[in-house]
Protein backbone atom coordinates (compact mmCIF):
# COMPACT_ATOMS: atom_id res chain seq x y z
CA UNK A 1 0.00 0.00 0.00
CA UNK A 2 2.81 2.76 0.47
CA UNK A 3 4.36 1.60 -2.30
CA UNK A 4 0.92 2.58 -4.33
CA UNK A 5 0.81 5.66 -2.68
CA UNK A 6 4.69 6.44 -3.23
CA UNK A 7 4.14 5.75 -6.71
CA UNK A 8 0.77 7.89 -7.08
CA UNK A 9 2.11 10.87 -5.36
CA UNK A 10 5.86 10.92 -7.90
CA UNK A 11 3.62 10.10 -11.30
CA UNK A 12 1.08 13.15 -10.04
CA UNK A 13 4.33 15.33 -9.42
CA UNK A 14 5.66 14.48 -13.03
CA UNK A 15 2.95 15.81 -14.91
CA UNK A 16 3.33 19.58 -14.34
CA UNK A 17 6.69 18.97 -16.08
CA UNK A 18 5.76 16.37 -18.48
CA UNK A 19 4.44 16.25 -22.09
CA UNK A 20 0.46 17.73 -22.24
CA UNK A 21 1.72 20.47 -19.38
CA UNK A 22 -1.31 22.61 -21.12
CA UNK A 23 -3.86 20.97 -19.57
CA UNK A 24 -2.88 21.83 -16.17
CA UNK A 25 -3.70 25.19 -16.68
CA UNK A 26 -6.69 25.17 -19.41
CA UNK A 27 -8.83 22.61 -17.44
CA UNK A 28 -8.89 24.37 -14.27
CA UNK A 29 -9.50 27.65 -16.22
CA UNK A 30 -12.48 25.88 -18.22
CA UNK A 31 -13.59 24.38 -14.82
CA UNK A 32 -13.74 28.18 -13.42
CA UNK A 33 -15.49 29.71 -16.58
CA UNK A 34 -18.01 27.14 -15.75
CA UNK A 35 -18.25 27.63 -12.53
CA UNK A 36 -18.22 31.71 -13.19
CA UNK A 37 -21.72 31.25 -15.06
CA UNK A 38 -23.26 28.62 -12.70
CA UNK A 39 -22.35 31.21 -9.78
CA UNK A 40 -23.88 34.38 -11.90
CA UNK A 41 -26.93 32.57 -12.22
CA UNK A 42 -26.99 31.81 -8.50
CA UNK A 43 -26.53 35.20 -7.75
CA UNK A 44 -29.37 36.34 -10.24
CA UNK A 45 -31.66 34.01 -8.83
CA UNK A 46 -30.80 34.85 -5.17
CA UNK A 47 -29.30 31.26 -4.21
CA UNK A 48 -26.85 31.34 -1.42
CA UNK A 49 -23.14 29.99 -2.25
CA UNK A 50 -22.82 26.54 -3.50
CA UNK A 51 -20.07 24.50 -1.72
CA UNK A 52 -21.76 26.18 1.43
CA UNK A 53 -25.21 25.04 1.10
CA UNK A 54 -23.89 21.57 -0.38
CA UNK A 55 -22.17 21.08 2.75
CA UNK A 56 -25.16 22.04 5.20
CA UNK A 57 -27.85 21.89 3.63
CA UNK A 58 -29.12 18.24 3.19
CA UNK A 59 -32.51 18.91 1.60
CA UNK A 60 -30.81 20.59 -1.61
CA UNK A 61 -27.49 18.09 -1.46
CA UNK A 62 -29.19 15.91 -4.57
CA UNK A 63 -30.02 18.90 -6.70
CA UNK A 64 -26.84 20.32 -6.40
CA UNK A 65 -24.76 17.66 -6.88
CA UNK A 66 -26.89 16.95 -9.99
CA UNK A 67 -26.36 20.52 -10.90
CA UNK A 68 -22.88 20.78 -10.60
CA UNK A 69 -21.67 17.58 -12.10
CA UNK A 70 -24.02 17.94 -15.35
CA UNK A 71 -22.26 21.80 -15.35
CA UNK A 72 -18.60 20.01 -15.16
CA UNK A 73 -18.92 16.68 -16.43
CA UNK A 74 -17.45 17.54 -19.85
CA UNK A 75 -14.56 18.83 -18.65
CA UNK A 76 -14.05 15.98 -16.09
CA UNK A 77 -14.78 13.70 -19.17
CA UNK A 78 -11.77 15.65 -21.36
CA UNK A 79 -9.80 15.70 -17.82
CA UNK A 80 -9.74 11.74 -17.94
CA UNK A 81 -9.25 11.03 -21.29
CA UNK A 82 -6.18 13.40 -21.43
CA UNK A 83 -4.88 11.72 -18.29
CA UNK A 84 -5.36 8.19 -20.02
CA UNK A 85 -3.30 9.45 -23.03
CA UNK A 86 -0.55 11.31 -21.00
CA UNK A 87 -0.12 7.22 -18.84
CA UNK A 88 -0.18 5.51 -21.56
CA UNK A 89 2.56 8.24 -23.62
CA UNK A 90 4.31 8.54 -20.57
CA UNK A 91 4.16 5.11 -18.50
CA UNK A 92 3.06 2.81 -20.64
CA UNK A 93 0.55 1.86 -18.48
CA UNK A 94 -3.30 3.53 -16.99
CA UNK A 95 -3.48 3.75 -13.52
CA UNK A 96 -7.26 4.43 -13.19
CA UNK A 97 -6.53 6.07 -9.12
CA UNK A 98 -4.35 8.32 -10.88
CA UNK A 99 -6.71 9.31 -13.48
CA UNK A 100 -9.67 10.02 -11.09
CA UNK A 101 -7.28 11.92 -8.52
CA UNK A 102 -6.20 14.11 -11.71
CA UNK A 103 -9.23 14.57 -13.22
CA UNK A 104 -10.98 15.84 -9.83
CA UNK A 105 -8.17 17.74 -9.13
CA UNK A 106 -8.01 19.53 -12.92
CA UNK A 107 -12.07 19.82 -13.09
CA UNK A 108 -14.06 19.83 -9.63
CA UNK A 109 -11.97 21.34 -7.15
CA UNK A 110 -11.60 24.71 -9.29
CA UNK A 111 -15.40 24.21 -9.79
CA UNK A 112 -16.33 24.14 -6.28
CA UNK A 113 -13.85 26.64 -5.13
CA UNK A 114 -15.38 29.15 -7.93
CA UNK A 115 -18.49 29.09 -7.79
CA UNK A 116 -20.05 30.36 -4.34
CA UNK A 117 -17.21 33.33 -4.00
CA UNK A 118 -18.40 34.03 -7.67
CA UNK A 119 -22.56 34.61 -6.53
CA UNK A 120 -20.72 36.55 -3.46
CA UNK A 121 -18.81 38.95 -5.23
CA UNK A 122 -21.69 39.79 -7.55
CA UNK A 123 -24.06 40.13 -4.90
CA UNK A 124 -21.84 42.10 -2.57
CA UNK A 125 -21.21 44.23 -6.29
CA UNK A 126 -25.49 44.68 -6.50
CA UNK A 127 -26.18 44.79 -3.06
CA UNK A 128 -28.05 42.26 -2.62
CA UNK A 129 -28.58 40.53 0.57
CA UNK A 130 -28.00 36.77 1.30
CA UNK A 131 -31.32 34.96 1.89
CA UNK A 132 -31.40 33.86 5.40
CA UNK A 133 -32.43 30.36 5.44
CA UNK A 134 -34.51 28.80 8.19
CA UNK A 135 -33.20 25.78 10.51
């Protein structure tokens, strides 16, 4: 087992360097336009921040998750076929941990971390109050 994660954590660090470098930068930035819209929509509707509500808010948890992966599924799709053509250019081999770890990493982290500070910003810009929600 720490020879797995030994491995994992040396083949993640040799793709910034490696061949198909681009996609560390223009998945995450195609991740963040996506999550840009998703959170100006939010913020004209009058939703409160995503990550936020997906974390305490169980009632809404299902739509939101449905929401957000149908918004960055194509670009977690891209993320993992790039990642399976980088292993097998690279190592010769597709280590599918690898490829999910990368993929999350490139598409739904910069997705999550967008979006809610996105609706904030804009309504803090318009003045517009956060709904308070009821316990």
């Amino acid at each position: 087992m720490k020879d797995m994660l030994v491995r994992v954590w040396e083949n993640l660090g040799h793709r910034v360097g490696g061949p198909m470098t681009f996609r560390i930068i223009l998945q995450p930035m195609m991740a963040a336009l996506l999550a840009v819209i998703a959170g100006l929509k939010d913020a004209r509707q009058g939703r409160p921040a995503y990550f936020w509500t997906l974390l305490t808010d169980p009632d809404q948890r299902p739509q939101l998750l449905r929401e957000g992966g149908m918004s960055v599924a194509r670009v977690f799709v891209v993320a993992i076929i790039m990642d399976v053509i980088y292993q097998r250019m690279v190592q010769r081999w597709v280590y599918p941990l690898e490829t999910l770890i990368v993929a999350t990493l490139l598409a739904v982290v910069p997705y999550i971390l967008v979006r809610g500070p996105i609706n904030r910003l804009v309504r803090r810009w318009r003045r517009q109050p956060v709904p308070n929600r009821e316990p």
